[in-house]
PDB file of N, CA and C in Angstrom:
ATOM      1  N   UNK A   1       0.824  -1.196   0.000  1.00  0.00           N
ATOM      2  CA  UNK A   1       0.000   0.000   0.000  1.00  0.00           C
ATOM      3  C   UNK A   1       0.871   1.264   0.000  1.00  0.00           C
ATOM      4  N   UNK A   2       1.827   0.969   1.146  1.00  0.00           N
ATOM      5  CA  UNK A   2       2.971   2.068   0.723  1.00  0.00           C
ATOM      6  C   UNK A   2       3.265   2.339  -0.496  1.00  0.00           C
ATOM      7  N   UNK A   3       3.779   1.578  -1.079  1.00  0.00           N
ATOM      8  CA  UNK A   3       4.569   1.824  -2.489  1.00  0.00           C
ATOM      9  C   UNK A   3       3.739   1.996  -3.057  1.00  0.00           C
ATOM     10  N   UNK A   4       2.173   2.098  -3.648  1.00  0.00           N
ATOM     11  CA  UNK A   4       1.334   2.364  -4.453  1.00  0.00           C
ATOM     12  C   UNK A   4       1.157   4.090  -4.023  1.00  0.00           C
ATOM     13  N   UNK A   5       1.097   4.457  -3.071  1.00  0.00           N
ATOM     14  CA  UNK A   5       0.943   5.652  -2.618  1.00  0.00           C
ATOM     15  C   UNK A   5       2.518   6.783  -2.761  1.00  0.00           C
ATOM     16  N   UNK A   6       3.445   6.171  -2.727  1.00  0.00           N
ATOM     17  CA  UNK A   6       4.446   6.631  -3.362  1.00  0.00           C
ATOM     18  C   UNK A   6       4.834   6.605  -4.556  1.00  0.00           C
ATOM     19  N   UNK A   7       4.529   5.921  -5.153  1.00  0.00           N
ATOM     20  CA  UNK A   7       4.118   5.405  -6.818  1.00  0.00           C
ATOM     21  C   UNK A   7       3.422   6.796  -7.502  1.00  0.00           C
ATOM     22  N   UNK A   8       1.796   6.869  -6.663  1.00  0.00           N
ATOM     23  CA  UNK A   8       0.857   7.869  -7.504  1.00  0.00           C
ATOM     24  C   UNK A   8       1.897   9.260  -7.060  1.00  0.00           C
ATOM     25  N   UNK A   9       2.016   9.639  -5.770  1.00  0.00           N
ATOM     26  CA  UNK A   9       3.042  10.632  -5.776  1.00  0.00           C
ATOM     27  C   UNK A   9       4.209  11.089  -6.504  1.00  0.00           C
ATOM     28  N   UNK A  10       4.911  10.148  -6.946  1.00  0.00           N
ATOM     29  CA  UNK A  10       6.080  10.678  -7.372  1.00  0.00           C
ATOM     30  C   UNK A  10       5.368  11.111  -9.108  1.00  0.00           C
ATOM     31  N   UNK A  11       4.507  10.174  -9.809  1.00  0.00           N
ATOM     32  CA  UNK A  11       4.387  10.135 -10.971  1.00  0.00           C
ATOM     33  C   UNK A  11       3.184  11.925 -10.724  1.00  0.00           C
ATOM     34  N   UNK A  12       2.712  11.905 -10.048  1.00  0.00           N
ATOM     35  CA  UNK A  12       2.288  13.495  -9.700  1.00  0.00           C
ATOM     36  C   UNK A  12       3.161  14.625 -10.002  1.00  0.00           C
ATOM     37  N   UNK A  13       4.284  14.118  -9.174  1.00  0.00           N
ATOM     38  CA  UNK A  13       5.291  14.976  -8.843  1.00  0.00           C
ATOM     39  C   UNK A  13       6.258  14.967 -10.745  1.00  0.00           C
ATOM     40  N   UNK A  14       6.255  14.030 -11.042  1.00  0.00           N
ATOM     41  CA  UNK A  14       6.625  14.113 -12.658  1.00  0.00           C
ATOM     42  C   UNK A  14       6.004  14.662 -13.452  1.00  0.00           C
ATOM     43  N   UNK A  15       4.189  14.499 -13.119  1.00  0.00           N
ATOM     44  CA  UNK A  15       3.357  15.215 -14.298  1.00  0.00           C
ATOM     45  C   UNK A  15       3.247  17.002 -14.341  1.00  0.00           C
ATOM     46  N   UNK A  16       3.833  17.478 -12.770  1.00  0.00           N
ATOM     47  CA  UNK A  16       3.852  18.496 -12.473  1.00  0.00           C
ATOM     48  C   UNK A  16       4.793  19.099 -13.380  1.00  0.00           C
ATOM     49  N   UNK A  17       5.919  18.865 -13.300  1.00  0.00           N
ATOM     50  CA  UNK A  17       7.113  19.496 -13.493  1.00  0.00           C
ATOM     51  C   UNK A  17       7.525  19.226 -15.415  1.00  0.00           C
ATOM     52  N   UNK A  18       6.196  18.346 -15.757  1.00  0.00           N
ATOM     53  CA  UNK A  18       6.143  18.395 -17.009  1.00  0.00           C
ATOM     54  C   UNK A  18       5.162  19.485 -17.452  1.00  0.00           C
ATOM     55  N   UNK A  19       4.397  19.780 -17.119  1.00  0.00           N
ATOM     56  CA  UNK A  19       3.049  21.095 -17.237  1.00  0.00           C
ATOM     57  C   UNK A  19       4.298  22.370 -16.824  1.00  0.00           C
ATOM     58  N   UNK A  20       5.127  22.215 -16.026  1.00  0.00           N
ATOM     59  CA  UNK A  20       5.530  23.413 -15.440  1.00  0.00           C
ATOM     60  C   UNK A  20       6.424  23.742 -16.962  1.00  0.00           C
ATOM     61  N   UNK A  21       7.239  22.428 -17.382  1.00  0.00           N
ATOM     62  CA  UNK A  21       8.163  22.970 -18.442  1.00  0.00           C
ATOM     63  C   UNK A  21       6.902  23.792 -19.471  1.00  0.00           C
ATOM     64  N   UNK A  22       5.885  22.646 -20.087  1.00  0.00           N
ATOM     65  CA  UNK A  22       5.548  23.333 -21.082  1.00  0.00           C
ATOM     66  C   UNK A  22       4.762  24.965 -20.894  1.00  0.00           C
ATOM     67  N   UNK A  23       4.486  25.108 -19.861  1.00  0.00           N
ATOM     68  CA  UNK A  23       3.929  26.596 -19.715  1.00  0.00           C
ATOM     69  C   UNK A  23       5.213  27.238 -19.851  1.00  0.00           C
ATOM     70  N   UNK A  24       7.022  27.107 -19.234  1.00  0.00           N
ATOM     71  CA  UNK A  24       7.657  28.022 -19.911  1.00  0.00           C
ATOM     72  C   UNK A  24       8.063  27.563 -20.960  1.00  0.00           C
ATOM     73  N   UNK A  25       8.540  26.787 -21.873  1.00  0.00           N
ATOM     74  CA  UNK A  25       8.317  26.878 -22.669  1.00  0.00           C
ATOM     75  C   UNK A  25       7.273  28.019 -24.130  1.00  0.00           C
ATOM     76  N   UNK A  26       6.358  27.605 -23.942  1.00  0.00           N
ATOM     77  CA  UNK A  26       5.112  28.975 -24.389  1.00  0.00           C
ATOM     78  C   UNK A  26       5.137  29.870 -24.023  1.00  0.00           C
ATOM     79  N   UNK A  27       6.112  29.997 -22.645  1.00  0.00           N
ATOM     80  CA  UNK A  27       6.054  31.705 -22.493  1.00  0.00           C
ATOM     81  C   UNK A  27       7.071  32.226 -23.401  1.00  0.00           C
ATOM     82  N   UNK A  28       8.167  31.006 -23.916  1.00  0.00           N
ATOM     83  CA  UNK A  28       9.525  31.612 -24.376  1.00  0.00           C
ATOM     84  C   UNK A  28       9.286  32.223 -25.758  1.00  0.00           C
ATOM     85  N   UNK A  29       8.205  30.895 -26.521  1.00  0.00           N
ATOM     86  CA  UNK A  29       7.798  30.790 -27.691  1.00  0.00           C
ATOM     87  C   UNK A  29       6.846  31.961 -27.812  1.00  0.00           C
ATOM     88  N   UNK A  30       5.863  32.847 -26.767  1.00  0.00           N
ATOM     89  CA  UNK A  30       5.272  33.303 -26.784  1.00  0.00           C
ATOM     90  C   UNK A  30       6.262  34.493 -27.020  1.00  0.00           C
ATOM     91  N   UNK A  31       7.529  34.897 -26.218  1.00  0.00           N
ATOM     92  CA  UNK A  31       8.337  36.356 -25.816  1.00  0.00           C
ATOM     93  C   UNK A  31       8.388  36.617 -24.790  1.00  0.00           C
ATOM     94  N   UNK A  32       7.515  35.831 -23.776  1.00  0.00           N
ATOM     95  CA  UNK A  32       7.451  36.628 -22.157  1.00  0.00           C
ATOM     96  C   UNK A  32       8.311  35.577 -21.460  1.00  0.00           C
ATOM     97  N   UNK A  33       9.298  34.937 -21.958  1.00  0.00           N
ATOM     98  CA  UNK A  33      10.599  34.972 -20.991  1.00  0.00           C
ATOM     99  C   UNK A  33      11.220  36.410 -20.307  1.00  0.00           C
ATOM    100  N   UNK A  34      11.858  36.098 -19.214  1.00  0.00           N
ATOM    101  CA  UNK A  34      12.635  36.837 -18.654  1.00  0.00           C
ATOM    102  C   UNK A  34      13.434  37.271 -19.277  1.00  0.00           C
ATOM    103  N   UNK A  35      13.913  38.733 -19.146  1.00  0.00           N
ATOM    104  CA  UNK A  35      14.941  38.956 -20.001  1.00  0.00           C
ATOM    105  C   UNK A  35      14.513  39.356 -21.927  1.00  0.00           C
ATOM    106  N   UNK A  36      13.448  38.788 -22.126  1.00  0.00           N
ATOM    107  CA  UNK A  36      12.577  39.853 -23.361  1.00  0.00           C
ATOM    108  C   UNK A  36      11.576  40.225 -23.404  1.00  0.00           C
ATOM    109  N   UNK A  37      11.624  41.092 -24.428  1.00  0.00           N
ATOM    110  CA  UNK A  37      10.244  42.049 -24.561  1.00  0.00           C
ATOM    111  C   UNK A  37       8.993  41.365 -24.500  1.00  0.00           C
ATOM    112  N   UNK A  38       7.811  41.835 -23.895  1.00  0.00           N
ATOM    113  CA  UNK A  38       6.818  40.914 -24.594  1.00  0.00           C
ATOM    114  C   UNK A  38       6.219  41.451 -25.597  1.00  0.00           C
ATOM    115  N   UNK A  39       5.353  40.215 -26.155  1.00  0.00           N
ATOM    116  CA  UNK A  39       5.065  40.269 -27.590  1.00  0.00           C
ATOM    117  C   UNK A  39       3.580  40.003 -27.536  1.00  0.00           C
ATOM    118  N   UNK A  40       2.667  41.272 -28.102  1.00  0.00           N
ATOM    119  CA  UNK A  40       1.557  41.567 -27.753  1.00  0.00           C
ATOM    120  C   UNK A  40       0.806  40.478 -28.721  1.00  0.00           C
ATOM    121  N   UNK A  41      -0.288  39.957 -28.079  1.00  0.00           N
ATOM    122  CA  UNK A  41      -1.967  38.978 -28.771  1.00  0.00           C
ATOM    123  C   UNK A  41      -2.042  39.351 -30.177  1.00  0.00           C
ATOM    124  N   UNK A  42      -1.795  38.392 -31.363  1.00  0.00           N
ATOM    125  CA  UNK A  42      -1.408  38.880 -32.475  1.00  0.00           C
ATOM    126  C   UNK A  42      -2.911  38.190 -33.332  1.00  0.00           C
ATOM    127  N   UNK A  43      -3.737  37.641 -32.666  1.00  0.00           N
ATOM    128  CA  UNK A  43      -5.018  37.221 -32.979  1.00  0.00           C
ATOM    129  C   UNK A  43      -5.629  36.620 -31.799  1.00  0.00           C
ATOM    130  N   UNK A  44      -7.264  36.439 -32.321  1.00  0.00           N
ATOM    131  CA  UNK A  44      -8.197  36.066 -31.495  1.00  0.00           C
ATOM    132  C   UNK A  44      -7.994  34.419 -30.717  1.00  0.00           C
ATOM    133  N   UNK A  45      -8.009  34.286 -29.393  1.00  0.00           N
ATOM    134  CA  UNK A  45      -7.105  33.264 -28.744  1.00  0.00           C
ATOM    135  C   UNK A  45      -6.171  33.090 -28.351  1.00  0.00           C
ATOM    136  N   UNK A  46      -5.204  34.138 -28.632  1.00  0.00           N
ATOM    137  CA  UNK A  46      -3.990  34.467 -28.252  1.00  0.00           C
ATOM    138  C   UNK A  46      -3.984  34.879 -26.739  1.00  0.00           C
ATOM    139  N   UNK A  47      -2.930  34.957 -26.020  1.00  0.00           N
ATOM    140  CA  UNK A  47      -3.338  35.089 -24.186  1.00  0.00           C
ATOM    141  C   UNK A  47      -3.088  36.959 -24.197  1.00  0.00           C
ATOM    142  N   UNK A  48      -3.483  37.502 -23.213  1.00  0.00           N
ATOM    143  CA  UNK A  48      -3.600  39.161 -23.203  1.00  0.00           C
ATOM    144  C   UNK A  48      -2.853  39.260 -21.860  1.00  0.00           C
ATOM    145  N   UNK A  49      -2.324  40.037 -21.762  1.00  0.00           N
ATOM    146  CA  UNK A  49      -1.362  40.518 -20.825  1.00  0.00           C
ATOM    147  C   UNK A  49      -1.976  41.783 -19.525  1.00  0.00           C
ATOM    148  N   UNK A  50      -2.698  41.296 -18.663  1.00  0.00           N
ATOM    149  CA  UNK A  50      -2.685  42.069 -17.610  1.00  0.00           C
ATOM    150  C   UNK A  50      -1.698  43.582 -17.342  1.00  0.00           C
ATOM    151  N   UNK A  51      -1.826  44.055 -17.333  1.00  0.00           N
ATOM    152  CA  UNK A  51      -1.077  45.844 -17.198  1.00  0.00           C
ATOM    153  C   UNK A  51      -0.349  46.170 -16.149  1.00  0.00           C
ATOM    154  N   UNK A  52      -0.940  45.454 -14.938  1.00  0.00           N
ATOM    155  CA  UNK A  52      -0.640  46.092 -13.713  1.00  0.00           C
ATOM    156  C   UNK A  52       0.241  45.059 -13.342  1.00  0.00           C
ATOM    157  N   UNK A  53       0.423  43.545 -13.448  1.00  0.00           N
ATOM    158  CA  UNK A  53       1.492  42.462 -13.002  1.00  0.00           C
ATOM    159  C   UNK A  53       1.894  41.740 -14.070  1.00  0.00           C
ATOM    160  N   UNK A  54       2.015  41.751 -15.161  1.00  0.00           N
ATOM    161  CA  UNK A  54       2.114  41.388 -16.235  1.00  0.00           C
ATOM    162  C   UNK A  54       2.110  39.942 -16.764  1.00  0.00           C
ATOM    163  N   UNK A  55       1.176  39.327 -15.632  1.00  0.00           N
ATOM    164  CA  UNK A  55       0.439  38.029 -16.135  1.00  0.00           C
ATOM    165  C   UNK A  55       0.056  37.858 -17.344  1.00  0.00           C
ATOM    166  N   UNK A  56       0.281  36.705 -18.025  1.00  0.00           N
ATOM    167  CA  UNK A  56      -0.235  36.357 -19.222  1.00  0.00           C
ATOM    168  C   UNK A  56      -1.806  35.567 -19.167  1.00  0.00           C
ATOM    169  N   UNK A  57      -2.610  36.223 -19.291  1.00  0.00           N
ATOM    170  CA  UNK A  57      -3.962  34.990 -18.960  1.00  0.00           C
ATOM    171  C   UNK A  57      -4.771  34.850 -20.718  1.00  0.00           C
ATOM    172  N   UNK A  58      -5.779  33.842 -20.800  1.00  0.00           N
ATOM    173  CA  UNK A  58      -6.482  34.043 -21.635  1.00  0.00           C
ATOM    174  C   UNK A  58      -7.902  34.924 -21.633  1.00  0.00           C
ATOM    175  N   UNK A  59      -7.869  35.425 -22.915  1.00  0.00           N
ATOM    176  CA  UNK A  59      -9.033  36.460 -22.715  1.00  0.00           C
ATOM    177  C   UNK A  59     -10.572  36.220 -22.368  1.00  0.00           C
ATOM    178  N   UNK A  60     -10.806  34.970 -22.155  1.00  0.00           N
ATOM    179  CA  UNK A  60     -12.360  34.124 -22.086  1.00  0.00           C
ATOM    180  C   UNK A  60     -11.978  34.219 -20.626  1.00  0.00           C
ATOM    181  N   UNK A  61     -10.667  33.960 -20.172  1.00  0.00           N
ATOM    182  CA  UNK A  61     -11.008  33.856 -18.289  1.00  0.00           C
ATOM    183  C   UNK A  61     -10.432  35.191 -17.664  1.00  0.00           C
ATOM    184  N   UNK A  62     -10.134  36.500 -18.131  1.00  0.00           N
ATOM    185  CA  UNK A  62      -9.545  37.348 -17.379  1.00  0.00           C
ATOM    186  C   UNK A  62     -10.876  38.121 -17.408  1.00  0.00           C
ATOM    187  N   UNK A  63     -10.479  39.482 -16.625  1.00  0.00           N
ATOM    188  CA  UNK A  63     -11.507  40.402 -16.334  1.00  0.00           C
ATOM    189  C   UNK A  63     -11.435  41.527 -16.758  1.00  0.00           C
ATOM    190  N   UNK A  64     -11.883  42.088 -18.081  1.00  0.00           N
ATOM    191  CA  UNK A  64     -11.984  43.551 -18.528  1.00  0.00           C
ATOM    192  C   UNK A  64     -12.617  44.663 -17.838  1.00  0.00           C
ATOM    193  N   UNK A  65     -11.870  45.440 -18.438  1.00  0.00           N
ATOM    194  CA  UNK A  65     -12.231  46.818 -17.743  1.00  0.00           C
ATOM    195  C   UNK A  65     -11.886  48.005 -19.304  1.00  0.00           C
ATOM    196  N   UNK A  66     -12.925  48.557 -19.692  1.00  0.00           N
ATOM    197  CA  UNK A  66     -13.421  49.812 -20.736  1.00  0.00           C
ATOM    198  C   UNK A  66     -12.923  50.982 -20.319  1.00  0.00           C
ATOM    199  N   UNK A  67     -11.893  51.320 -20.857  1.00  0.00           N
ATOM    200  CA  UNK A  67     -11.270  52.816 -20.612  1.00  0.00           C
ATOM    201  C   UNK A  67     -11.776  53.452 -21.965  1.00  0.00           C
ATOM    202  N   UNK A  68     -12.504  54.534 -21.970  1.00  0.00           N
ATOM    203  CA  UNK A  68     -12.386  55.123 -23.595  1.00  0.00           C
ATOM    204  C   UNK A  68     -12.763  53.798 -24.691  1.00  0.00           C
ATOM    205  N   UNK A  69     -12.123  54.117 -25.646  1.00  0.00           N
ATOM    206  CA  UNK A  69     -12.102  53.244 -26.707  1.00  0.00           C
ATOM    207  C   UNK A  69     -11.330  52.029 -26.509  1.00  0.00           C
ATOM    208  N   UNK A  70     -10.469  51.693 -25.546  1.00  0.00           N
ATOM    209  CA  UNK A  70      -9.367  50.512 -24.883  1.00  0.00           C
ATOM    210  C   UNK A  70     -10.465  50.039 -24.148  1.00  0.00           C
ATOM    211  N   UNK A  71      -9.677  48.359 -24.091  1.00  0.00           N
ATOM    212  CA  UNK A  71      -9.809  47.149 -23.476  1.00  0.00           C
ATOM    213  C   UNK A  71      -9.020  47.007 -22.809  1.00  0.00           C
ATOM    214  N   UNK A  72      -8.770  46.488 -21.472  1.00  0.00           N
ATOM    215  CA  UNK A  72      -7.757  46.495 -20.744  1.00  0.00           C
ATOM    216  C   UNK A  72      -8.373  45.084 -20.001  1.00  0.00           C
ATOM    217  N   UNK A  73      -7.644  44.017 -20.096  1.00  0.00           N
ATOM    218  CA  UNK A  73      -7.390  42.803 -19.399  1.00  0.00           C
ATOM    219  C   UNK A  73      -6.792  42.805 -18.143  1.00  0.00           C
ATOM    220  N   UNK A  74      -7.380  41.640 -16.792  1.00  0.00           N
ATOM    221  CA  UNK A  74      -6.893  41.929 -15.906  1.00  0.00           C
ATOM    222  C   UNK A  74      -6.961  39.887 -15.467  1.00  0.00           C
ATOM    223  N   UNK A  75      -5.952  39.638 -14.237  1.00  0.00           N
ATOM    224  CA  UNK A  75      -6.304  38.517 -14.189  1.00  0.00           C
ATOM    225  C   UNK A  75      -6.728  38.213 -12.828  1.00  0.00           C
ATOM    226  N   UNK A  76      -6.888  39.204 -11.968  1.00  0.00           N
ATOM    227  CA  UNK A  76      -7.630  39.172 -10.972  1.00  0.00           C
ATOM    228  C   UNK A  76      -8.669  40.379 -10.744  1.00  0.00           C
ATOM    229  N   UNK A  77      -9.406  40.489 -10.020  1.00  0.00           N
ATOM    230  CA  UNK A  77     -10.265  41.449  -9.672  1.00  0.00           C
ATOM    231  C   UNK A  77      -9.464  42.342  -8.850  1.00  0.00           C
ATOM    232  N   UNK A  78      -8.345  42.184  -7.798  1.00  0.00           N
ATOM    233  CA  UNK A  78      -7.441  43.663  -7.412  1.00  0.00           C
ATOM    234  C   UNK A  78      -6.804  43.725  -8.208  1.00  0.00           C
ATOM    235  N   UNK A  79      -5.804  43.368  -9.293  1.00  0.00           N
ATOM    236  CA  UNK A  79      -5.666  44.067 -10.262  1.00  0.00           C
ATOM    237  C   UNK A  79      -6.289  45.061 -10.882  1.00  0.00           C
ATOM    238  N   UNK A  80      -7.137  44.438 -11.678  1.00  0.00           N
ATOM    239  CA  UNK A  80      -8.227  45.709 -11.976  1.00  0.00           C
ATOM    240  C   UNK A  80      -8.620  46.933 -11.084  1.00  0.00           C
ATOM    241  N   UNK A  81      -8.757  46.590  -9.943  1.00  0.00           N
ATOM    242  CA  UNK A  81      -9.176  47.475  -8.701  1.00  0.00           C
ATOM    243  C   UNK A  81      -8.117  48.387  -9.075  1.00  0.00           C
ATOM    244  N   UNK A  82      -6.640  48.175  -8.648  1.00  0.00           N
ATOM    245  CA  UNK A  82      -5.694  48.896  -8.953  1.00  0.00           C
ATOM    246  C   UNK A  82      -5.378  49.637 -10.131  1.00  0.00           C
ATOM    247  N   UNK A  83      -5.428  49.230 -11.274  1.00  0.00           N
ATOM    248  CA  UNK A  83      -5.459  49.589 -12.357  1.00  0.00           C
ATOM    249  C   UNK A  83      -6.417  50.987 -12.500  1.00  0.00           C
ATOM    250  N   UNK A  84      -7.452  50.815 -12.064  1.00  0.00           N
ATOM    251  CA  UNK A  84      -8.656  51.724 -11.910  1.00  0.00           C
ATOM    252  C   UNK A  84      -8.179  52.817 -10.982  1.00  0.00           C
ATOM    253  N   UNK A  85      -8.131  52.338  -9.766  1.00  0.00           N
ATOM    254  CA  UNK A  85      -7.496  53.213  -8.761  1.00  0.00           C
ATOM    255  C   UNK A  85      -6.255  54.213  -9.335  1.00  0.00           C
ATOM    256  N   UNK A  86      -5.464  54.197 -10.202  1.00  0.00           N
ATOM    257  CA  UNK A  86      -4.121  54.552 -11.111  1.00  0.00           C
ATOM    258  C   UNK A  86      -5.010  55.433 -12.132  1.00  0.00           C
ATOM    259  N   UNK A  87      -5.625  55.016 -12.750  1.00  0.00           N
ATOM    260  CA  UNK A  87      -6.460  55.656 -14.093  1.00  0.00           C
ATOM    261  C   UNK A  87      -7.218  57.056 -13.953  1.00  0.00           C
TER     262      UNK A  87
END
């Protein structure tokens, strides 16, 4: 029973650190590695970049906020708060 329970753990602990590569990965492929510029949503589905922490989220799950004629993406609700609060 031990070893089955250390078994599902470790292979956890592998599937993790495989999700972890490919998200950087896509950030590299995306531009938002460390160390470069980022590289703005170049079509619809593409991830949008939060303003205030410069999270990358997708645009179906972040939280807009209407300035003027701008869209402004956020990936939490104090973000936005802040963002607003600044504006």
């Amino acid at each position: 029973m031990a070893r089955a329970v250390l078994l599902l753990f470790a292979l956890f602990a592998f599937l993790t650190v495989l999700r972890g590569l490919r998200i950087f990965f896509e950030a590299v492929r995306r531009g938002s590695a460390p160390g470069r510029p980022p590289v703005p949503p170049a079509r619809e589905g593409d991830m949008v970049r939060d303003p205030v922490c410069g999270t990358w989220v997708p645009p179906s799950e972040s939280l807009a906020l209407r300035t003027g004629h701008e869209i402004h993406y956020f990936c939490s609700a104090e973000c936005r708060e802040s963002f607003r609060k600044s504006a």
